[in-house]
Protein backbone atom coordinates (compact mmCIF):
# COMPACT_ATOMS: atom_id res chain seq x y z
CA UNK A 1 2.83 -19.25 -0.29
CA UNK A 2 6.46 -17.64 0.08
CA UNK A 3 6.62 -15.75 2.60
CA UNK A 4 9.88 -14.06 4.07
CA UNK A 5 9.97 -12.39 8.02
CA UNK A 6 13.55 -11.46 7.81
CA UNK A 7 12.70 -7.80 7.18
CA UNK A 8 16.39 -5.96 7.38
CA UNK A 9 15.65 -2.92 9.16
CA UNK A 10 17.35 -0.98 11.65
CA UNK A 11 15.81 2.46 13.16
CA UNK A 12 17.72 4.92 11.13
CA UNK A 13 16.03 3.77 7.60
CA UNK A 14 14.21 5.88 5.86
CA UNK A 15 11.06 4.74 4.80
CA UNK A 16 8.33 5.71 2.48
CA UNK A 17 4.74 4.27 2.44
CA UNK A 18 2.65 4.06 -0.59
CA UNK A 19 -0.65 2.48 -0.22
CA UNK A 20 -3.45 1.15 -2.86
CA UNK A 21 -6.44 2.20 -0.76
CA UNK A 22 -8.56 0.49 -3.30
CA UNK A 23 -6.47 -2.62 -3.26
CA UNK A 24 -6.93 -3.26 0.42
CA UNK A 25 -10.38 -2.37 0.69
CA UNK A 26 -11.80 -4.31 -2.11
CA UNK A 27 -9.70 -7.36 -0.47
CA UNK A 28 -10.79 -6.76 3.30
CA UNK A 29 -14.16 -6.55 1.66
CA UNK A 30 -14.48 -9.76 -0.16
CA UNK A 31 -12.41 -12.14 2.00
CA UNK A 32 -13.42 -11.18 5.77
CA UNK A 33 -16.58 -8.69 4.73
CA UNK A 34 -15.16 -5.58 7.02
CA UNK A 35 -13.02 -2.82 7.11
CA UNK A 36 -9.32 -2.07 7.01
CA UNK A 37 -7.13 -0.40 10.17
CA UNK A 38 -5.26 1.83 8.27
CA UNK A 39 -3.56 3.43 11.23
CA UNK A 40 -2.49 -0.11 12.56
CA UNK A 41 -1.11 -0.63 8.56
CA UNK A 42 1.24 2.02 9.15
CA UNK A 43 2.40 1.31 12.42
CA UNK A 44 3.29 -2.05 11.11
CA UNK A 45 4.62 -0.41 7.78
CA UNK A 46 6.79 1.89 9.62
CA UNK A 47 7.92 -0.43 12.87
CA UNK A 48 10.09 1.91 14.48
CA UNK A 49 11.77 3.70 11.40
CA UNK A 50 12.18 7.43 10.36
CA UNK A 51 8.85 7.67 8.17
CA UNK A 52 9.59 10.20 5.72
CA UNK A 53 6.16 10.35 3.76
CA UNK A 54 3.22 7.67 4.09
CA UNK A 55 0.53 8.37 1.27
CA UNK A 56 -2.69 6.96 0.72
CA UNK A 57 -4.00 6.80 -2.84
CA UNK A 58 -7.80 7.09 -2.69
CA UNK A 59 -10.61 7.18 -5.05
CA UNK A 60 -13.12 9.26 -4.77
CA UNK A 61 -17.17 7.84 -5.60
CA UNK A 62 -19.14 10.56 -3.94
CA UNK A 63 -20.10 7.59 -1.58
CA UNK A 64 -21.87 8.48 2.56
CA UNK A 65 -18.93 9.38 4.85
CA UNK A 66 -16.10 9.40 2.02
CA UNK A 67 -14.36 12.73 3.80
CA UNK A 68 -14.71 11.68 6.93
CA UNK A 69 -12.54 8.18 6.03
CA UNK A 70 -10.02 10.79 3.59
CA UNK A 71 -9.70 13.38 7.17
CA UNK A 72 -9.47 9.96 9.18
CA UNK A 73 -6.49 8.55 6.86
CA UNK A 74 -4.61 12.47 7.23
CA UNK A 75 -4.76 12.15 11.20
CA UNK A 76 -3.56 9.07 11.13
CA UNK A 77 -0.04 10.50 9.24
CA UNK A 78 -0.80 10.14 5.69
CA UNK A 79 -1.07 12.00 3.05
CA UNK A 80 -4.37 11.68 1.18
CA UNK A 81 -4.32 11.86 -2.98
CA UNK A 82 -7.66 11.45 -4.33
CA UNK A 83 -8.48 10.96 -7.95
CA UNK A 84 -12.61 11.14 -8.77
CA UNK A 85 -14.11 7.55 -10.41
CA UNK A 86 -13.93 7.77 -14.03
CA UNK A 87 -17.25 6.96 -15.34
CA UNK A 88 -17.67 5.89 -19.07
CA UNK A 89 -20.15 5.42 -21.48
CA UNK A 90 -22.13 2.62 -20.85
CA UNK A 91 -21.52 2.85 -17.32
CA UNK A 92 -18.25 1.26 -16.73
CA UNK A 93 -15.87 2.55 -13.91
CA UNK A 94 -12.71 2.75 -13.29
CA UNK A 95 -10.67 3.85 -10.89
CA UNK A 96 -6.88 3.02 -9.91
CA UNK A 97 -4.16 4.56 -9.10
CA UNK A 98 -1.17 2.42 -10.61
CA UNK A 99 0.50 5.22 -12.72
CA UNK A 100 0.45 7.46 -9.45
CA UNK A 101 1.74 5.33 -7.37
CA UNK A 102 4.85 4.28 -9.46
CA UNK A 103 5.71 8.25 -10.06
CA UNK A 104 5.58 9.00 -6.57
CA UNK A 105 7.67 5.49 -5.64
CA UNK A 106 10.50 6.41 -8.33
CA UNK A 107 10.41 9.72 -7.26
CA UNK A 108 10.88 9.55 -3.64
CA UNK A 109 13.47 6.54 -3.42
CA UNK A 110 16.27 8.44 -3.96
CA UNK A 111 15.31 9.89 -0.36
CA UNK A 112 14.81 6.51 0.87
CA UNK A 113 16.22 3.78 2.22
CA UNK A 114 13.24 1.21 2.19
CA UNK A 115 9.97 1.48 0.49
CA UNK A 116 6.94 0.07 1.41
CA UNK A 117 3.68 -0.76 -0.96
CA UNK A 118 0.58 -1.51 0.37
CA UNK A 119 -0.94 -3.76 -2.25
CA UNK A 120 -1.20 -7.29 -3.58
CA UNK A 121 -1.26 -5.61 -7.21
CA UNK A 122 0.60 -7.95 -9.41
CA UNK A 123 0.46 -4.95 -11.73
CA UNK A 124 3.77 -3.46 -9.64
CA UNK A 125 5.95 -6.60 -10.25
CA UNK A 126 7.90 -3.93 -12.67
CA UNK A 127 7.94 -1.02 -10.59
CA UNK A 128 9.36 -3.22 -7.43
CA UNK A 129 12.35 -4.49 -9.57
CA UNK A 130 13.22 -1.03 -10.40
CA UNK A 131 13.25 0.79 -7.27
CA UNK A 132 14.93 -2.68 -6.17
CA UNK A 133 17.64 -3.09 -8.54
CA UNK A 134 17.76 0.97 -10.23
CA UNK A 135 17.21 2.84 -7.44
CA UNK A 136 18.91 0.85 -4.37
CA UNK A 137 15.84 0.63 -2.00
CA UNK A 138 14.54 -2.05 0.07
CA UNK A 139 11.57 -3.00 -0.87
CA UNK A 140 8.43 -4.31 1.17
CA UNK A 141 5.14 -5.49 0.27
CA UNK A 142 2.06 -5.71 2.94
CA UNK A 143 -1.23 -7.46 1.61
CA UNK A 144 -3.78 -9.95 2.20
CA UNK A 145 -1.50 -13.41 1.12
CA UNK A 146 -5.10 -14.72 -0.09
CA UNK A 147 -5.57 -11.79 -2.77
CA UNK A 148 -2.00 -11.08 -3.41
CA UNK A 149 0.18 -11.95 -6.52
CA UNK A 150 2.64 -14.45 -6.19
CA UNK A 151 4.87 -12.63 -8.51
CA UNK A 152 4.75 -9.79 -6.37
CA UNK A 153 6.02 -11.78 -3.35
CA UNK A 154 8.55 -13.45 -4.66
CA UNK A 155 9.96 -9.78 -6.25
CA UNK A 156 9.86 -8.47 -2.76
CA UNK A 157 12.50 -8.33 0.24
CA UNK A 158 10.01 -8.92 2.53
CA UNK A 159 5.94 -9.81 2.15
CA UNK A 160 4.01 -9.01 5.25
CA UNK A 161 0.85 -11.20 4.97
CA UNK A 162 -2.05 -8.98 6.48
CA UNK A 163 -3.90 -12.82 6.60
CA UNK A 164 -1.81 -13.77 9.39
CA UNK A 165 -2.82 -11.59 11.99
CA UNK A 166 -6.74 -9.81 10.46
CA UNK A 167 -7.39 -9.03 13.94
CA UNK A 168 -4.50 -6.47 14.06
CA UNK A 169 -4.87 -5.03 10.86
CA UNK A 170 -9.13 -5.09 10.53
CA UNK A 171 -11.69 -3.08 12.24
């Protein structure tokens, strides 16, 4: 897998945090069957720069102990948007966050320096190239390696693979 650790930062970026809550629990799920840290995410996210907003895109299933997690994510620093779980006929579900996220992202880079998404989404491949090439921003992707697009990687400045270090980054 490509990976790059060459991040170019320096303390006086400005950095913006966008992250697929869905995305990284589904994948901390299935590959190590626990829970994300989503406070150590954006300490790692951040690393010493001038956050200017970190939001969390959540879902919301009417599942035990869903507001406690949502007030858990706003002391941590974010900003919790919450969309309810579509529900169709026939039972199907859906719920995502993709649209939302790219708004926000194009929205906000012209305040920012560097971006970072929290996803393995190969779904943003075209949003990463435009706030990359359009917009002027750095551009950083955190994600399980295992789960995440290859595409996605290779688009980004920098890939920090959540697989290298679970015990940081897991509960």
């Amino acid at each position: 897998m490509l990976r790059r650790w060459k991040p170019n930062l320096y303390k006086e970026q400005r950095v913006g945090v966008f992250v697929d809550v869905q995305n990284l629990y589904y994948s901390a799920r299935f590959i190590y069957k626990t829970k994300v840290n989503f406070l150590s995410i954006l300490n790692e996210a951040v690393r010493g720069r001038n956050l200017i907003r970190a939001i969390a895109y959540v879902i919301k299933a009417d599942v035990k102990d869903e507001e406690n997690f949502f007030e858990a994510l706003k002391s941590f620093g974010y900003e919790v948007r919450a969309k309810d779980l579509q529900v169709f006929y026939g039972g199907a579900k859906k719920g995502d966050w993709d649209v939302g996220i790219a708004m926000d992202m194009i929205e906000l880079a012209p305040k920012l320096d560097a971006v970072v998404l929290v996803s393995g989404d190969g779904d943003f491949v075209p949003l990463i190239k435009h706030v990359k090439h359009a917009l002027g921003c750095y551009v950083e992707v955190m994600a399980f390696g295992k789960s995440c697009s290859q595409k996605l990687i290779e688009e980004a400045d920098n890939f920090v693979d959540i697989d290298d270090e679970p015990s940081k980054f897991l509960i």
